[in-house]
N, C-alpha and C. Protein backbone atom coordinates (compact mmCIF):
# COMPACT_ATOMS: atom_id res chain seq x y z
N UNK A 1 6.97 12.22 -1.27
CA UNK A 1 6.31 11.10 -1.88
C UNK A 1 5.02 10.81 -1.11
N UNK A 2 3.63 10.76 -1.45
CA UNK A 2 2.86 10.53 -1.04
C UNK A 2 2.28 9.32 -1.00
N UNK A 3 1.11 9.04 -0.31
CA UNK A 3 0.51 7.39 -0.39
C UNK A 3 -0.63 7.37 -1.18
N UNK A 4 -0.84 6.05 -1.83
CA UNK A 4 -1.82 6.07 -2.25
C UNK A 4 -2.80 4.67 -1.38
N UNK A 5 -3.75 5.11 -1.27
CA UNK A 5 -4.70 4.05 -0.63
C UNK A 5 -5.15 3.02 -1.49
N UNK A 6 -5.41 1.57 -1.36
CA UNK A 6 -5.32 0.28 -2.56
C UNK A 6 -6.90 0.76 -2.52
N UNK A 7 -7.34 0.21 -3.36
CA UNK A 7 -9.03 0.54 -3.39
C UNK A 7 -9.44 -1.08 -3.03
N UNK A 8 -10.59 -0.27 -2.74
CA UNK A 8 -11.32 -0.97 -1.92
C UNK A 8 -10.60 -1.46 -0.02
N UNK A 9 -10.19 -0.47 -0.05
CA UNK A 9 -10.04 -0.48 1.89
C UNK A 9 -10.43 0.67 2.22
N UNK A 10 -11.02 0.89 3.42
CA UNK A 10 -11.12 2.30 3.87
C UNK A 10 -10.03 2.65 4.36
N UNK A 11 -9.93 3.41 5.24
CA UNK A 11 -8.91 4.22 6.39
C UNK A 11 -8.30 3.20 6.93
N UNK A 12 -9.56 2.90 7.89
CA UNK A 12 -8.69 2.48 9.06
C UNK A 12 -8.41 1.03 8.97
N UNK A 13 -8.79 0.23 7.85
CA UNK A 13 -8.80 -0.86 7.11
C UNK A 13 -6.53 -0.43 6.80
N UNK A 14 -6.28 0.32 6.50
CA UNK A 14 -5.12 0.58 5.63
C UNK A 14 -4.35 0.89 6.91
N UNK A 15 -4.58 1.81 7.86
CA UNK A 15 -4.27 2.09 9.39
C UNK A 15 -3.73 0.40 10.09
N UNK A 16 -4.61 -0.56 10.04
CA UNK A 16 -4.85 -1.56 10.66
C UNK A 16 -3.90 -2.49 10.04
N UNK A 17 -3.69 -2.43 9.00
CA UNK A 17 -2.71 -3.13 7.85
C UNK A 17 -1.30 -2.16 8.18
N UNK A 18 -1.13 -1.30 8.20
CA UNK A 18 0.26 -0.63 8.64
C UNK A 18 0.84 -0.82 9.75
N UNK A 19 -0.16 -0.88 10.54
CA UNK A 19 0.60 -1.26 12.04
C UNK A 19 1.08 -2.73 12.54
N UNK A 20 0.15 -3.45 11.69
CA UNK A 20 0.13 -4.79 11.79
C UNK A 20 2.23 -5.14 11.10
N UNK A 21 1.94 -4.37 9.87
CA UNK A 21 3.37 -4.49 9.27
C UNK A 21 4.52 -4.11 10.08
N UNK A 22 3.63 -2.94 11.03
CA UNK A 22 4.91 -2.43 12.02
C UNK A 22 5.70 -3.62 12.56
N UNK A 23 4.18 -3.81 13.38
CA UNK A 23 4.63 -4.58 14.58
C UNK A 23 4.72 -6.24 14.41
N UNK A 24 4.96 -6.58 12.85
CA UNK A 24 5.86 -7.71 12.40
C UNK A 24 7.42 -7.33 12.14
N UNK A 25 7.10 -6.14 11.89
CA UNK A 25 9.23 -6.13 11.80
C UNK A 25 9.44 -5.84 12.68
N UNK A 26 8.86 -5.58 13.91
CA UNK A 26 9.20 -5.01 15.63
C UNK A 26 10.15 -6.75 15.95
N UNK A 27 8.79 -7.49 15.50
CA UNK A 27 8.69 -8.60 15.89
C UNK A 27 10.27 -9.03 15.30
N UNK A 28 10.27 -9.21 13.89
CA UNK A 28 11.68 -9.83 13.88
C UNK A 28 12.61 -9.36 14.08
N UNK A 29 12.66 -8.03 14.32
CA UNK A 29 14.23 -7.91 14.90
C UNK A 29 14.12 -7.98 16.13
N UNK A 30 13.20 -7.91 17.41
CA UNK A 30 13.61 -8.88 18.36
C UNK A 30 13.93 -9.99 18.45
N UNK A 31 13.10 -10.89 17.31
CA UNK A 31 13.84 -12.52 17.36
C UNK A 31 15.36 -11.91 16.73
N UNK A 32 15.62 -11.64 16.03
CA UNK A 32 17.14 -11.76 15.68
C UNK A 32 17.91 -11.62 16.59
N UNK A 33 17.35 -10.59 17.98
CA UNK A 33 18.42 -10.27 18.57
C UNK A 33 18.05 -11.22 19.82
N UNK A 34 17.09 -12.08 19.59
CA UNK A 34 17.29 -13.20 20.69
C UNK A 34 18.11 -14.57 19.88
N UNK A 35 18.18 -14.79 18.49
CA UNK A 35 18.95 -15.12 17.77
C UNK A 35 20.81 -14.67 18.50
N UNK A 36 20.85 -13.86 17.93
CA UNK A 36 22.19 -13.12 18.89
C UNK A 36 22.94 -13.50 19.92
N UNK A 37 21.51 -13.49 21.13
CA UNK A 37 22.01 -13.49 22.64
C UNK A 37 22.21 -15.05 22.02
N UNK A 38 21.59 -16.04 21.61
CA UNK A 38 21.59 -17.45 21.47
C UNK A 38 23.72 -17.66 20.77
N UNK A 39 23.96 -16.85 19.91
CA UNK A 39 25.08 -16.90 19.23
C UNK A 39 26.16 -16.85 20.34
N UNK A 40 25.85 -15.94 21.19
CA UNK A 40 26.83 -15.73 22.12
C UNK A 40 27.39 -16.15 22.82
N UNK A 41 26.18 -17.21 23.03
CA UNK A 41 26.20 -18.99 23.83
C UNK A 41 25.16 -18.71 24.94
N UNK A 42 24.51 -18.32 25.21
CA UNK A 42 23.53 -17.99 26.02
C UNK A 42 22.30 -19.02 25.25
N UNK A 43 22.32 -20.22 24.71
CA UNK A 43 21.06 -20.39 23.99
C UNK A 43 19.68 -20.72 24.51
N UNK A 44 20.15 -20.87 25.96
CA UNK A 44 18.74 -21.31 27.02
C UNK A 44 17.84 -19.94 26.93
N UNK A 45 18.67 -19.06 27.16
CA UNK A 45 17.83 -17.73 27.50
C UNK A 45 17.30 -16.84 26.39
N UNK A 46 18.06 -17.36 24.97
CA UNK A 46 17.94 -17.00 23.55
C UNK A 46 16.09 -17.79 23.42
N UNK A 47 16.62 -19.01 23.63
CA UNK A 47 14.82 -19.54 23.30
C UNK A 47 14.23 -19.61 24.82
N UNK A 48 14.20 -19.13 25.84
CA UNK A 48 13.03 -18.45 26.54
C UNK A 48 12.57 -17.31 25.96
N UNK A 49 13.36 -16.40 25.54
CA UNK A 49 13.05 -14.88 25.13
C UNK A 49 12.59 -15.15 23.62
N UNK A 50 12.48 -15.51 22.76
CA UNK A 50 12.06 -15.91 21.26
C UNK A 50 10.77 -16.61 21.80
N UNK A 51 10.87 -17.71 22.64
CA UNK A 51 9.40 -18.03 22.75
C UNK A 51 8.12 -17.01 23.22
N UNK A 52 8.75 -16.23 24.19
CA UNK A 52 8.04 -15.06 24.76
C UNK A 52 7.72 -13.83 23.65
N UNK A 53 9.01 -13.59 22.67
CA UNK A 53 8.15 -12.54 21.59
C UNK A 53 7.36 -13.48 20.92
N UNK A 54 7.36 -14.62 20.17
CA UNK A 54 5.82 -14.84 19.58
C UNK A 54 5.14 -14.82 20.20
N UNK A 55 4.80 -15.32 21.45
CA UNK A 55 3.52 -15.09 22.16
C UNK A 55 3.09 -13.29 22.02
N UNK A 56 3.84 -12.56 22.03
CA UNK A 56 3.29 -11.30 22.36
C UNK A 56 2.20 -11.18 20.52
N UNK A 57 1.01 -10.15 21.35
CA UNK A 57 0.06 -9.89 19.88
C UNK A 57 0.90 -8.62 19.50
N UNK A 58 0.13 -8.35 18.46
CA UNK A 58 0.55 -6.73 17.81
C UNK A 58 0.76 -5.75 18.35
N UNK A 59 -0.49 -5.56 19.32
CA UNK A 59 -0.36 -4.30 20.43
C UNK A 59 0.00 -4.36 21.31
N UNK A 60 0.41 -5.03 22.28
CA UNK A 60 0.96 -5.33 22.91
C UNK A 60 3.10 -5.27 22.17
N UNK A 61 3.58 -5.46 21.20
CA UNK A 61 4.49 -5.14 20.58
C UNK A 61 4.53 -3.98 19.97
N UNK A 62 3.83 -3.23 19.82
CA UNK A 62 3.32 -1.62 19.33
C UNK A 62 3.22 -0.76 20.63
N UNK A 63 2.94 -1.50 21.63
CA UNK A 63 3.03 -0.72 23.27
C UNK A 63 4.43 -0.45 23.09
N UNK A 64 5.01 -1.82 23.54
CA UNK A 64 6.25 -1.78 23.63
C UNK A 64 7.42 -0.62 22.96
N UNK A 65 7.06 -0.71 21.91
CA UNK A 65 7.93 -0.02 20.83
C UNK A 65 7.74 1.39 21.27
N UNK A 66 6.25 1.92 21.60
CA UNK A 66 6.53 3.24 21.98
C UNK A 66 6.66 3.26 23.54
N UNK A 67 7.05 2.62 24.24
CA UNK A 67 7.28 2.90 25.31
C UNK A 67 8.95 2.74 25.16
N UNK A 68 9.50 2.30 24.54
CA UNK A 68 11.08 2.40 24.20
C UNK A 68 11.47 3.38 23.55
N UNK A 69 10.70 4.35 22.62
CA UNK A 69 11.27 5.29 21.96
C UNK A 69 10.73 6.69 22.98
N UNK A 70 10.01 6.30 23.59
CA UNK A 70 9.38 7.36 24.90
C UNK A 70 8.44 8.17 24.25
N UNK A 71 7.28 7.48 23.54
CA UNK A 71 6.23 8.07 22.53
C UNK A 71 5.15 8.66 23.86
């Protein structure tokens, strides 16, 4: 299955939009799983760690991700 590019974006316009999408679902399934630790009864350390992933930007969460899969 191939992609098609929306018109009117270039490349890296569509590049910049993909990663961005990445590194929003990076984003929520770390909150879920600070959600989690919170379930477990840990909820102090559930919302230190949830407050700390929103603060993180995109790339900085796109680092991350490949430094966990060992990119």
């Amino acid at each position: 299955m191939g992609k098609t590019t929306p018109k009117g974006m270039t490349d890296s316009e569509v590049l910049q939009a993909e990663q961005a999408m990445l590194a929003a679902k990076v984003r929520n399934v770390m909150i879920r799983e600070c959600m989690r630790i919170g379930d477990d009864g840990d909820i102090e350390t559930a919302g230190i760690l949830a407050k700390a992933v929103r603060a993180l930007t995109y790339d900085q969460i796109l680092r991350m991700r490949r430094a966990i899969l060992g990119a």
